[in-house]
Protein backbone atom coordinates (compact mmCIF):
# COMPACT_ATOMS: atom_id res chain seq x y z
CA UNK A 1 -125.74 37.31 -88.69
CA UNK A 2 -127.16 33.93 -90.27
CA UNK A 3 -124.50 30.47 -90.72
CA UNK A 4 -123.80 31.69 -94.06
CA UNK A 5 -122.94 34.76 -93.22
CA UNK A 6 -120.92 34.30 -90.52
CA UNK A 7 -118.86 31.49 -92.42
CA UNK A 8 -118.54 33.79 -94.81
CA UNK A 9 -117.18 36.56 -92.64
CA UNK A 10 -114.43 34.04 -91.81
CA UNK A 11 -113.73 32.54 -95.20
CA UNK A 12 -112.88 36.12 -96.09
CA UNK A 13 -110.97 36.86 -93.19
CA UNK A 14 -108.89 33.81 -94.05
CA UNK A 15 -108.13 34.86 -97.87
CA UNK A 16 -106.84 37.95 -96.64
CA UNK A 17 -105.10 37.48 -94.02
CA UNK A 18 -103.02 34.62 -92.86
CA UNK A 19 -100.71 35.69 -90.35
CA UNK A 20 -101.41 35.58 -86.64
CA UNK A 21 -103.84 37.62 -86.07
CA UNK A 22 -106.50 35.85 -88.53
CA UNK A 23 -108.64 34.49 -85.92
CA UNK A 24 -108.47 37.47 -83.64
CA UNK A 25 -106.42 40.96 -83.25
CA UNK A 26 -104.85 39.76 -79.81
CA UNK A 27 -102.04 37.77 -80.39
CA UNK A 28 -101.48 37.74 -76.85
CA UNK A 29 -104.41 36.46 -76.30
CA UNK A 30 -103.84 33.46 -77.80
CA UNK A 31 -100.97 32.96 -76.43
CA UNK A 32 -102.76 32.84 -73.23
CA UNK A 33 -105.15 30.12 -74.74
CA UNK A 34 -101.66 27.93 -75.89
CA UNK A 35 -100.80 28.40 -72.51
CA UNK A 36 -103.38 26.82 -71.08
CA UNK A 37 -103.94 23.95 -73.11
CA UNK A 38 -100.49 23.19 -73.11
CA UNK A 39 -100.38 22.70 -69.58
CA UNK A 40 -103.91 20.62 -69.55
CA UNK A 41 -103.12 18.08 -72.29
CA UNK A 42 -101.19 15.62 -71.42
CA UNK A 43 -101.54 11.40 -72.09
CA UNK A 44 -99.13 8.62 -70.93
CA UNK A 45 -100.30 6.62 -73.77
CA UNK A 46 -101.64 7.21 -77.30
CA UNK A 47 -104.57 9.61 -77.63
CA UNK A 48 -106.30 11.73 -80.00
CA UNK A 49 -106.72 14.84 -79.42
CA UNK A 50 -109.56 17.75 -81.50
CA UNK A 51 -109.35 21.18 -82.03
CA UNK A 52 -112.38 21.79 -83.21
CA UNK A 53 -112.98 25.58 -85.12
CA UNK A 54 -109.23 25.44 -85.39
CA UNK A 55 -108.62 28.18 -87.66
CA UNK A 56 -105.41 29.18 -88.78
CA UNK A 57 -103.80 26.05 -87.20
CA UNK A 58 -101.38 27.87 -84.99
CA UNK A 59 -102.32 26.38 -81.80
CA UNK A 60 -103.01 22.71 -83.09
CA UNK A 61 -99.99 22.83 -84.52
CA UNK A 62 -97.90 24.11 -81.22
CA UNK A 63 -99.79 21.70 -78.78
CA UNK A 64 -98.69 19.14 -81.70
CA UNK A 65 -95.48 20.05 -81.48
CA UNK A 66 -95.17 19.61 -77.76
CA UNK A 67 -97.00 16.45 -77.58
CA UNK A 68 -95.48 14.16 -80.54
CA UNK A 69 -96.69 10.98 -79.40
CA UNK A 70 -100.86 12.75 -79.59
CA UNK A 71 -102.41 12.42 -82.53
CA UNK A 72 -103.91 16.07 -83.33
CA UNK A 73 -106.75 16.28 -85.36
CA UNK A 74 -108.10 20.26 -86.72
CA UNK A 75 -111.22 20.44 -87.67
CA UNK A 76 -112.93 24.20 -89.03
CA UNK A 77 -115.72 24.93 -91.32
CA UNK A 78 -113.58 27.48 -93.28
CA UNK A 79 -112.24 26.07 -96.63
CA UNK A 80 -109.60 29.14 -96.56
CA UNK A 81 -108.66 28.47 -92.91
CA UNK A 82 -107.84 25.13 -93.19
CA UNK A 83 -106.19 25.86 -96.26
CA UNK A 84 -103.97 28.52 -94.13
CA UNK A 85 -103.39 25.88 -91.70
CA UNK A 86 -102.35 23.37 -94.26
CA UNK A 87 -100.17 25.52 -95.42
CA UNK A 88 -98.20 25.94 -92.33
CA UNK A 89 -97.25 21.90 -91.55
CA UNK A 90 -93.63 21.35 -91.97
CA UNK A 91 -92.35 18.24 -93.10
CA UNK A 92 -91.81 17.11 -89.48
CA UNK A 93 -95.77 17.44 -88.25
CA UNK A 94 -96.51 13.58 -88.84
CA UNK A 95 -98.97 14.05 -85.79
CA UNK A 96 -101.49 16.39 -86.80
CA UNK A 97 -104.04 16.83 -89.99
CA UNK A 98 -106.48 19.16 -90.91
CA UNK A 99 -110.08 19.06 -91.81
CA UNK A 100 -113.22 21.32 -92.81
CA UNK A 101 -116.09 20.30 -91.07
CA UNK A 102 -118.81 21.99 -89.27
CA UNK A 103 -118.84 21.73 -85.37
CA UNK A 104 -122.78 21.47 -85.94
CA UNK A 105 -122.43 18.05 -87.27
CA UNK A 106 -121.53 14.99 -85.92
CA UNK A 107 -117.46 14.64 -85.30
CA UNK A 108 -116.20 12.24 -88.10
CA UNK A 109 -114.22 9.61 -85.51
CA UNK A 110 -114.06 9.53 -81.58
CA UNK A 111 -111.32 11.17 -80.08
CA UNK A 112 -109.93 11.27 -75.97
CA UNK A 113 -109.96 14.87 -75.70
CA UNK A 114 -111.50 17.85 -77.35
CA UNK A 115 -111.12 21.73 -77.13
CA UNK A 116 -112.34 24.58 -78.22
CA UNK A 117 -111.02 28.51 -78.58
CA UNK A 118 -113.37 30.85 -79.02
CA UNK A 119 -115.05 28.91 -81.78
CA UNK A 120 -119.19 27.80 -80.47
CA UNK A 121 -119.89 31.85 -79.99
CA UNK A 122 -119.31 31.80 -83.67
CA UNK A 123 -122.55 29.75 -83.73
CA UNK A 124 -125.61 32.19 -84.35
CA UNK A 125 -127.85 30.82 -82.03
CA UNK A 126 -128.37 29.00 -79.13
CA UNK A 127 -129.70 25.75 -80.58
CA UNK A 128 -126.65 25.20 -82.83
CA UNK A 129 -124.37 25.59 -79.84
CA UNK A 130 -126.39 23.32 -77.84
CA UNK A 131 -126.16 20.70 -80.84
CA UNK A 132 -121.93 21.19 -81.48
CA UNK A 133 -121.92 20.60 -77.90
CA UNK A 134 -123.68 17.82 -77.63
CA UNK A 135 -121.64 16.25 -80.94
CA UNK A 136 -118.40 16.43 -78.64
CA UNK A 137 -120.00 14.66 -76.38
CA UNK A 138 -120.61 12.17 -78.53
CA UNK A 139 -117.19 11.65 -79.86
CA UNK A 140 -115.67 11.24 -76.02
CA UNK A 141 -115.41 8.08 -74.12
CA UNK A 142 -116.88 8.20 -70.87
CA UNK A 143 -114.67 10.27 -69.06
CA UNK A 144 -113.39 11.93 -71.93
CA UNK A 145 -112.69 15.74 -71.83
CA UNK A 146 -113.77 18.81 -73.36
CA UNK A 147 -112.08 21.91 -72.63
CA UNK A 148 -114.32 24.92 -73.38
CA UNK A 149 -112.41 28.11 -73.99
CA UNK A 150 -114.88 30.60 -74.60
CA UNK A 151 -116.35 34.18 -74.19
CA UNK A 152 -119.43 34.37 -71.75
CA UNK A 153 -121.43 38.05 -71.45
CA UNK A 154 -120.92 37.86 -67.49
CA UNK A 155 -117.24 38.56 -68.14
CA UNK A 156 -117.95 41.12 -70.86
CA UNK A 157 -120.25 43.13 -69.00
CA UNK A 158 -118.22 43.11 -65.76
CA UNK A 159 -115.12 44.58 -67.89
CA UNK A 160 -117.31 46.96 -69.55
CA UNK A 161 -118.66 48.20 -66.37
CA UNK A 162 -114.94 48.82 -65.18
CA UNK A 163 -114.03 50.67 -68.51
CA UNK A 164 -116.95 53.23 -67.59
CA UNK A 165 -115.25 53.82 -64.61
CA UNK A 166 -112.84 55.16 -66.27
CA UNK A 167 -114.71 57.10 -68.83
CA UNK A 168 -113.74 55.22 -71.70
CA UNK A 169 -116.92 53.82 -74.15
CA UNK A 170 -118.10 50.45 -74.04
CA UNK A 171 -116.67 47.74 -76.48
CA UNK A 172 -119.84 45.72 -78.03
CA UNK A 173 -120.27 42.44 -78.54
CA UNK A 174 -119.24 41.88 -82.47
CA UNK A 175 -122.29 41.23 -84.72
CA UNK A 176 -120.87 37.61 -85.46
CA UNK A 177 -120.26 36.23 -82.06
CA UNK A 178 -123.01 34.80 -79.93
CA UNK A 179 -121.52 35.11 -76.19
CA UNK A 180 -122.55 32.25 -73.45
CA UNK A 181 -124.24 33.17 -70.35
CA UNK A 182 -122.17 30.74 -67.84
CA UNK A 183 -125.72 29.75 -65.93
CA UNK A 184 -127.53 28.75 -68.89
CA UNK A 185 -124.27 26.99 -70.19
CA UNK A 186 -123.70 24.78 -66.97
CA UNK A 187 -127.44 24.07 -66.14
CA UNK A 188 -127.15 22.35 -70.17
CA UNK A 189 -124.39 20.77 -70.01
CA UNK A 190 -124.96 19.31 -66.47
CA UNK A 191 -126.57 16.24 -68.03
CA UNK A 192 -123.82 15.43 -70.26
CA UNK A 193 -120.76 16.96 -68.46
CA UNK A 194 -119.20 16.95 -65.05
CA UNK A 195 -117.33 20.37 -64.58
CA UNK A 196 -114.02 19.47 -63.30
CA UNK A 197 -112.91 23.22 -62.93
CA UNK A 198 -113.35 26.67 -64.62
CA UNK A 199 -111.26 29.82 -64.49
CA UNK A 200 -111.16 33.21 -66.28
CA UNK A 201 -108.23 33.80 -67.99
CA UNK A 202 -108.82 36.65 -69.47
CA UNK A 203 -109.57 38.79 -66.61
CA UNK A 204 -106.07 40.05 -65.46
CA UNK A 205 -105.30 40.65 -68.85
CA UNK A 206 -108.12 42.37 -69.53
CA UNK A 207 -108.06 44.96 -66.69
CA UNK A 208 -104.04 46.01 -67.95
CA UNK A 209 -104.58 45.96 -71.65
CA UNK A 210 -108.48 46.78 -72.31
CA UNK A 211 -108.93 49.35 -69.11
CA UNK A 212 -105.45 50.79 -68.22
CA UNK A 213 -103.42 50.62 -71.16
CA UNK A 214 -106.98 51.97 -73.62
CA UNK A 215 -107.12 55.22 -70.33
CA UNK A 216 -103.42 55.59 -71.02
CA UNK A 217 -103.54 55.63 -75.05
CA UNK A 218 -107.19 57.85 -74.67
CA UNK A 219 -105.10 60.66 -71.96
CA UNK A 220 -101.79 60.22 -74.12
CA UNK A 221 -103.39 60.12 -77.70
CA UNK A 222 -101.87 57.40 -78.99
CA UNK A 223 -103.02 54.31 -80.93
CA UNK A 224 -103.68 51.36 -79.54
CA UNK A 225 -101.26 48.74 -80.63
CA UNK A 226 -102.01 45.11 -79.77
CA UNK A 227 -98.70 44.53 -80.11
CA UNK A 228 -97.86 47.02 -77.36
CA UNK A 229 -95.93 45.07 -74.19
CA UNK A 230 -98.52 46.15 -72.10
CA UNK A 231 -100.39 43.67 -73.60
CA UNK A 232 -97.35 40.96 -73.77
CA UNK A 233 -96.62 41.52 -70.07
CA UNK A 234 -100.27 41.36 -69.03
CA UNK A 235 -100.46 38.23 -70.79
CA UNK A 236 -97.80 36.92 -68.20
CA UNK A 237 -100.03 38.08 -64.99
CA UNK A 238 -101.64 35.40 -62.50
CA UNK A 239 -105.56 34.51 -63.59
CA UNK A 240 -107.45 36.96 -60.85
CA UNK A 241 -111.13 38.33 -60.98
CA UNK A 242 -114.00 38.02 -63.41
CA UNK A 243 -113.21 41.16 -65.66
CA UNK A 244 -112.98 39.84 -69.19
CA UNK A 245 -114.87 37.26 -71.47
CA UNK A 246 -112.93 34.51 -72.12
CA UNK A 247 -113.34 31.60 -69.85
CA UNK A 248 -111.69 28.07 -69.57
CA UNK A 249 -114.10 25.20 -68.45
CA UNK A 250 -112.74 22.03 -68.30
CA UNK A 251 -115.66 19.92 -68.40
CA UNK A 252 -115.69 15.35 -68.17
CA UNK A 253 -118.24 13.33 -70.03
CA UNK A 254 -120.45 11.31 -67.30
């Protein structure tokens, strides 16, 4: 899929749906991704702080929530989304605002901090993620961070591999995402980016809801449910292994 037509795979994902699940299925998942940011942004001072691809709003929102002296900034390049996101601002949120912009152009004001979930593999090609990455850059200070939350093929495959295993069929890469290959990622962004640490957090999770809880709905016959509690207690499990895509890199402009 081209720019336009992954933009407008999302703008139409936003008009019709705006609950939870309009940036993914696995509302565990994100919950995971809150998780993590929650307990990785954190200023003694005033800051400002980018979601950028924020979709819905959810998570900019939450973080805002926990961190009311941070100034939260969401920026997407869905009209609907951050319509959906505007929409979901109480009267209270005097720390956060949302914008559409494109994550290929440049960020419109420097910020401390920036993050990212799941939002450069919506970028159709290599070059364009290259370029959003290097317009974060931009907007830090030196020693500013980025924290990359992201799906890399490594991952992917490895959980894919472990599925076969068990005789269940391969889930594919979907037609609009454009996974990272964690080599090619870090030699890039070595000349721009110290990485401070990187785990996957996906993994664990993974292995219970995509491997043993799929074998036990394929034996059983029953539906998967992403709202199943397999899925909500394997979203409480330690980070172990490299079994599923998404990744957390918490990178430091040099």
């Amino acid at each position: 899929m081209d720019m336009n037509s992954v933009r407008a795979y999302w703008e139409a994902r936003a008009m019709t749906d705006s609950s939870a699940q309009s940036t993914t299925q696995d509302v565990y998942l994100r919950q995971i991704e809150l998780q993590v940011l929650s307990e990785r942004i954190s200023f003694s001072r005033p800051a400002i702080v980018a979601d950028l691809g924020c979709g819905d709003g959810r998570t900019t929102i939450s973080l805002a929530r926990q961190s009311p002296y941070t100034e939260f900034v969401g920026y997407d390049y869905s009209d609907a989304m951050v319509a959906n996101a505007q929409n979901l601002l109480a009267k209270s949120d005097k720390n956060v605002e949302f914008y559409v912009h494109d994550a290929t152009s440049p960020l419109p004001r420097n910020v401390d901090l920036v993050y990212t979930t799941r939002c450069l593999i919506n970028l159709p090609s290599w070059d364009l993620q290259q370029r959003a990455i290097r317009n974060i850059w931009k907007a830090l200070p030196t020693g500013g961070t980025y924290i990359a939350i992201e799906n890399f093929v490594e991952g992917h495959n490895s959980f894919n591999e472990v599925r076969a295993e068990f005789g269940l069929p391969e889930i594919p890469i979907r037609e609009h995402n454009l996974f990272f290959n964690r080599e090619q990622l870090a030699e890039f962004v070595s000349g721009l980016f110290s990485i401070d640490y990187e785990v996957n957090i996906s993994s664990t999770y993974y292995l219970v809801s995509r491997v043993h809880y799929s074998k036990l709905c394929a034996d059983t016959g029953a539906t998967p449910d992403y709202f199943d509690m397999s899925h909500a207690y394997a979203s409480r499990l330690p980070f172990s292994g490299e079994f599923g895509p998404v990744r957390l890199m918490c990178l430091r402009k040099v």
